[in-house]
N, C-alpha and C. Protein backbone atom coordinates (compact mmCIF):
# COMPACT_ATOMS: atom_id res chain seq x y z
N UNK A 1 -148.09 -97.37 -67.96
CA UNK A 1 -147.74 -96.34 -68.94
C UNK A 1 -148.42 -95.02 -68.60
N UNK A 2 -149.79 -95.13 -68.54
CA UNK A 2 -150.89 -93.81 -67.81
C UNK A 2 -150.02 -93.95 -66.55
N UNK A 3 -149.96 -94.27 -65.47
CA UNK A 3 -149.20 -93.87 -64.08
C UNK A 3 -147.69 -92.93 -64.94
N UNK A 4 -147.28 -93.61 -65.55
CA UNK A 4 -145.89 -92.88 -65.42
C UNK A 4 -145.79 -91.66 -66.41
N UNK A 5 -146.77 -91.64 -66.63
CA UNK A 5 -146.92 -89.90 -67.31
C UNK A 5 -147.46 -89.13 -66.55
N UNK A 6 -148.34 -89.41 -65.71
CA UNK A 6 -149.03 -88.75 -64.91
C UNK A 6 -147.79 -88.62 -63.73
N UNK A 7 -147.00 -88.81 -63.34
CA UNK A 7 -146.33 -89.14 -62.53
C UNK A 7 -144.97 -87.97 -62.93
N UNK A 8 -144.87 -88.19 -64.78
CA UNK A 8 -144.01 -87.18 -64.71
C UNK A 8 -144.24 -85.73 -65.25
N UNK A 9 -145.40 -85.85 -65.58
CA UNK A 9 -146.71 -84.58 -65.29
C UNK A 9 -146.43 -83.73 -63.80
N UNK A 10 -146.72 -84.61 -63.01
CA UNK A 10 -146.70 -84.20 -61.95
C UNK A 10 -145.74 -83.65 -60.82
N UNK A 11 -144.21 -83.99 -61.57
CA UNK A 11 -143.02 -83.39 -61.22
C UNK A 11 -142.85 -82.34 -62.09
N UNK A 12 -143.26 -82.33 -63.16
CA UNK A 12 -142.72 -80.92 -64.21
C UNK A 12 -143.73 -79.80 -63.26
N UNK A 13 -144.83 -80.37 -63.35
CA UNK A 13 -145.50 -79.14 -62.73
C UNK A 13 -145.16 -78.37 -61.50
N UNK A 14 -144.81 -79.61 -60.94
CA UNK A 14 -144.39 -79.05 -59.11
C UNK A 14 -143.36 -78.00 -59.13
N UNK A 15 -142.57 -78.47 -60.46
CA UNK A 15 -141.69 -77.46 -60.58
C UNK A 15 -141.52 -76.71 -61.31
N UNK A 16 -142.34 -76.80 -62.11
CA UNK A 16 -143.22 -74.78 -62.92
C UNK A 16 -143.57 -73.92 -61.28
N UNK A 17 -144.18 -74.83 -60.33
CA UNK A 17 -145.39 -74.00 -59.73
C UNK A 17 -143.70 -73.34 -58.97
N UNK A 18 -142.85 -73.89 -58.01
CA UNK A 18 -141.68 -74.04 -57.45
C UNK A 18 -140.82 -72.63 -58.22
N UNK A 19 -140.55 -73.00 -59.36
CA UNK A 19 -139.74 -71.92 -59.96
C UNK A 19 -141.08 -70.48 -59.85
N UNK A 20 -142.16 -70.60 -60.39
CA UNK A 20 -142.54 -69.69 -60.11
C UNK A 20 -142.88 -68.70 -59.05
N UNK A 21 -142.81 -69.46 -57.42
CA UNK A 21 -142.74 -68.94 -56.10
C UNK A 21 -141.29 -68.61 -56.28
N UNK A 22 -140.75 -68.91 -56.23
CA UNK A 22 -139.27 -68.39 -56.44
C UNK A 22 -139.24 -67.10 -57.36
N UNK A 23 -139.37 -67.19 -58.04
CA UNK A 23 -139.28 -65.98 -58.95
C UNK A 23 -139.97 -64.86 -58.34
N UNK A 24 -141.24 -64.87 -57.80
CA UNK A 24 -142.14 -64.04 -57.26
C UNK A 24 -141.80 -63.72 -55.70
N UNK A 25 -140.72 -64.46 -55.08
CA UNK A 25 -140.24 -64.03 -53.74
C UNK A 25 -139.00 -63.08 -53.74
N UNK A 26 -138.40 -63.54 -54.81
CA UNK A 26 -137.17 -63.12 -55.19
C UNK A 26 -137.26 -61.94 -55.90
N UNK A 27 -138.40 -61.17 -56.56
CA UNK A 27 -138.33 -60.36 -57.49
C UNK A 27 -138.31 -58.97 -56.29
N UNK A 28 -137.85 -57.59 -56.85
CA UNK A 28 -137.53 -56.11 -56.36
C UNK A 28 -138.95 -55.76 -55.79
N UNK A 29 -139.15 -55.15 -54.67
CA UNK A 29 -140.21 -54.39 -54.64
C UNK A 29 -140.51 -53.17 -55.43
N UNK A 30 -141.88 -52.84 -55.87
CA UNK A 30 -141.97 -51.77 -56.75
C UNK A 30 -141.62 -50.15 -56.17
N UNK A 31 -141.12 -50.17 -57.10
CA UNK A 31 -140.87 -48.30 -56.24
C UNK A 31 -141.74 -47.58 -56.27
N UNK A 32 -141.85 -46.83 -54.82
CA UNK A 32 -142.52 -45.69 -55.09
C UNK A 32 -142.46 -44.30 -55.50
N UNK A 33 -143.88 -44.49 -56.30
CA UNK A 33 -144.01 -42.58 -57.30
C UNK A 33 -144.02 -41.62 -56.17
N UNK A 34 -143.22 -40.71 -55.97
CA UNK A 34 -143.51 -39.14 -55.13
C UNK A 34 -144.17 -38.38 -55.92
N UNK A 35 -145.26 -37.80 -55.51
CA UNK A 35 -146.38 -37.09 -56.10
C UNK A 35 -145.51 -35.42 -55.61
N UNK A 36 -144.96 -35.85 -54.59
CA UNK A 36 -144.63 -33.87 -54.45
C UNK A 36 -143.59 -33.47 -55.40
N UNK A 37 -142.86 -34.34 -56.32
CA UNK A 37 -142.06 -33.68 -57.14
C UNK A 37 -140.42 -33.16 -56.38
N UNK A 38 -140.65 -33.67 -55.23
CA UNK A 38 -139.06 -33.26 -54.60
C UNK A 38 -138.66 -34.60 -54.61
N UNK A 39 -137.22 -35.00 -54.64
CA UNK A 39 -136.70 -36.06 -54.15
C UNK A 39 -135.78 -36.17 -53.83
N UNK A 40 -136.02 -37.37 -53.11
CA UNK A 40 -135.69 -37.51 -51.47
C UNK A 40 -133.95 -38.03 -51.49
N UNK A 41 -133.15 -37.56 -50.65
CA UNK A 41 -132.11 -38.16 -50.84
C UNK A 41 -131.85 -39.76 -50.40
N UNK A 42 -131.06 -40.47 -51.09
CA UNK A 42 -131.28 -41.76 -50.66
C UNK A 42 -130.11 -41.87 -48.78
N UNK A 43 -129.93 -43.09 -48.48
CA UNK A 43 -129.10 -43.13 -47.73
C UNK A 43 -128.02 -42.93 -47.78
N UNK A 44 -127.30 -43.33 -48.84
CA UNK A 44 -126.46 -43.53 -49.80
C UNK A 44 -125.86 -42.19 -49.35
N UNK A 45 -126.48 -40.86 -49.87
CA UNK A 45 -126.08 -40.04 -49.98
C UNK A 45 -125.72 -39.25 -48.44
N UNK A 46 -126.38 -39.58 -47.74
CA UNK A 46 -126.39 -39.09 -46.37
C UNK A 46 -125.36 -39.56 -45.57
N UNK A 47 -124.94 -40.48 -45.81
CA UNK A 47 -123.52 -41.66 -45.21
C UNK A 47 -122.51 -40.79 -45.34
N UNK A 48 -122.25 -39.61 -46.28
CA UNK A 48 -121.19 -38.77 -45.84
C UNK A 48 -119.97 -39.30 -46.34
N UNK A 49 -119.82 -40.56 -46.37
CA UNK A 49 -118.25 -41.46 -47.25
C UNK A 49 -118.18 -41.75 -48.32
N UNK A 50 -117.25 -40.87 -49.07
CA UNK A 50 -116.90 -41.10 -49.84
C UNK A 50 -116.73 -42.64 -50.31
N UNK A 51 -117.19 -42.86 -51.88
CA UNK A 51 -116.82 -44.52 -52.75
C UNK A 51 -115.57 -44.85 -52.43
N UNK A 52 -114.95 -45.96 -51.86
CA UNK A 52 -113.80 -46.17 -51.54
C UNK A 52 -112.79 -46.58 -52.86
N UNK A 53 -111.75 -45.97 -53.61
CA UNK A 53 -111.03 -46.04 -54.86
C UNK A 53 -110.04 -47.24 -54.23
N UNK A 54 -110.52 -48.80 -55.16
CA UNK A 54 -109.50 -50.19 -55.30
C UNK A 54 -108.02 -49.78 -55.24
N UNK A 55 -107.72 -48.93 -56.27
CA UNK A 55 -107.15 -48.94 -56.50
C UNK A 55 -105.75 -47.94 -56.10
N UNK A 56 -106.29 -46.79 -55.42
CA UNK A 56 -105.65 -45.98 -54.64
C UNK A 56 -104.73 -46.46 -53.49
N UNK A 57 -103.65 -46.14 -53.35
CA UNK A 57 -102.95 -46.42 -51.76
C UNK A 57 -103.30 -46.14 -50.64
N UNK A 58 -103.40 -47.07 -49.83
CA UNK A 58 -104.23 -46.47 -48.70
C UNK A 58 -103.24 -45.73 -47.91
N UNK A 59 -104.11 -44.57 -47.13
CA UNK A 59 -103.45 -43.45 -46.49
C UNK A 59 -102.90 -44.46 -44.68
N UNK A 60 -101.87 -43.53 -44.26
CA UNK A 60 -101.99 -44.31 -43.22
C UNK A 60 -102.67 -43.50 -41.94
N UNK A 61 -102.99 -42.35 -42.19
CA UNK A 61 -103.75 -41.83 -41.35
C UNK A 61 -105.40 -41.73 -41.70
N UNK A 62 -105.93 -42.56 -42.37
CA UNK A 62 -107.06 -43.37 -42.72
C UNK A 62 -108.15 -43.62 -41.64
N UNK A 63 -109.37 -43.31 -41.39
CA UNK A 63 -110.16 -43.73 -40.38
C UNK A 63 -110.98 -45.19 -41.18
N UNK A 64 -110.88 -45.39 -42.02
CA UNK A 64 -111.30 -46.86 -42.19
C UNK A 64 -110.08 -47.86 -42.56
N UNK A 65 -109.89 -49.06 -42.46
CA UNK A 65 -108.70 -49.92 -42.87
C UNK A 65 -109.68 -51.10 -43.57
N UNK A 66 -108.66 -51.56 -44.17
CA UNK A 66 -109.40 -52.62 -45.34
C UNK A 66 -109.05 -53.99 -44.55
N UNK A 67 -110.11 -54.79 -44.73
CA UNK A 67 -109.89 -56.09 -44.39
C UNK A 67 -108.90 -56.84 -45.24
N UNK A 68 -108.00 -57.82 -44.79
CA UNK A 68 -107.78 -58.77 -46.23
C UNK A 68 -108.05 -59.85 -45.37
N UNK A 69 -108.39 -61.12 -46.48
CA UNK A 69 -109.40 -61.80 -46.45
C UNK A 69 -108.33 -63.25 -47.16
């Protein structure tokens, strides 16, 4: 009876400790504060291409083509 509590003690925990490495590998890195007050453009913005619109017809003189899948 003591073995098999201890036993399932010892799986709940493994997997408190389990979910909690998980959670802590998986979580965002913190961002960083800029102290100079300028900011920075992301990549995002530098890529130059336009958000591609779903729903628009695609052109046929287009430099990107859509996969279908």
């Amino acid at each position: 009876m003591l073995s098999t509590l201890l036993v399932i003690a010892g799986v709940l925990g493994g997997l408190l400790v389990l979910l909690t490495l998980i959670v802590h590998l998986s979580a965002r890195p913190a961002t960083r504060v800029h102290t100079t007050g300028a900011r920075t453009a992301s990549w995002v913005a530098d890529a130059g291409q336009p958000h591609p619109d779903t729903w628009s017809p695609m052109s046929a003189t287009g430099t990107q083509s859509r996969v279908v899948r």
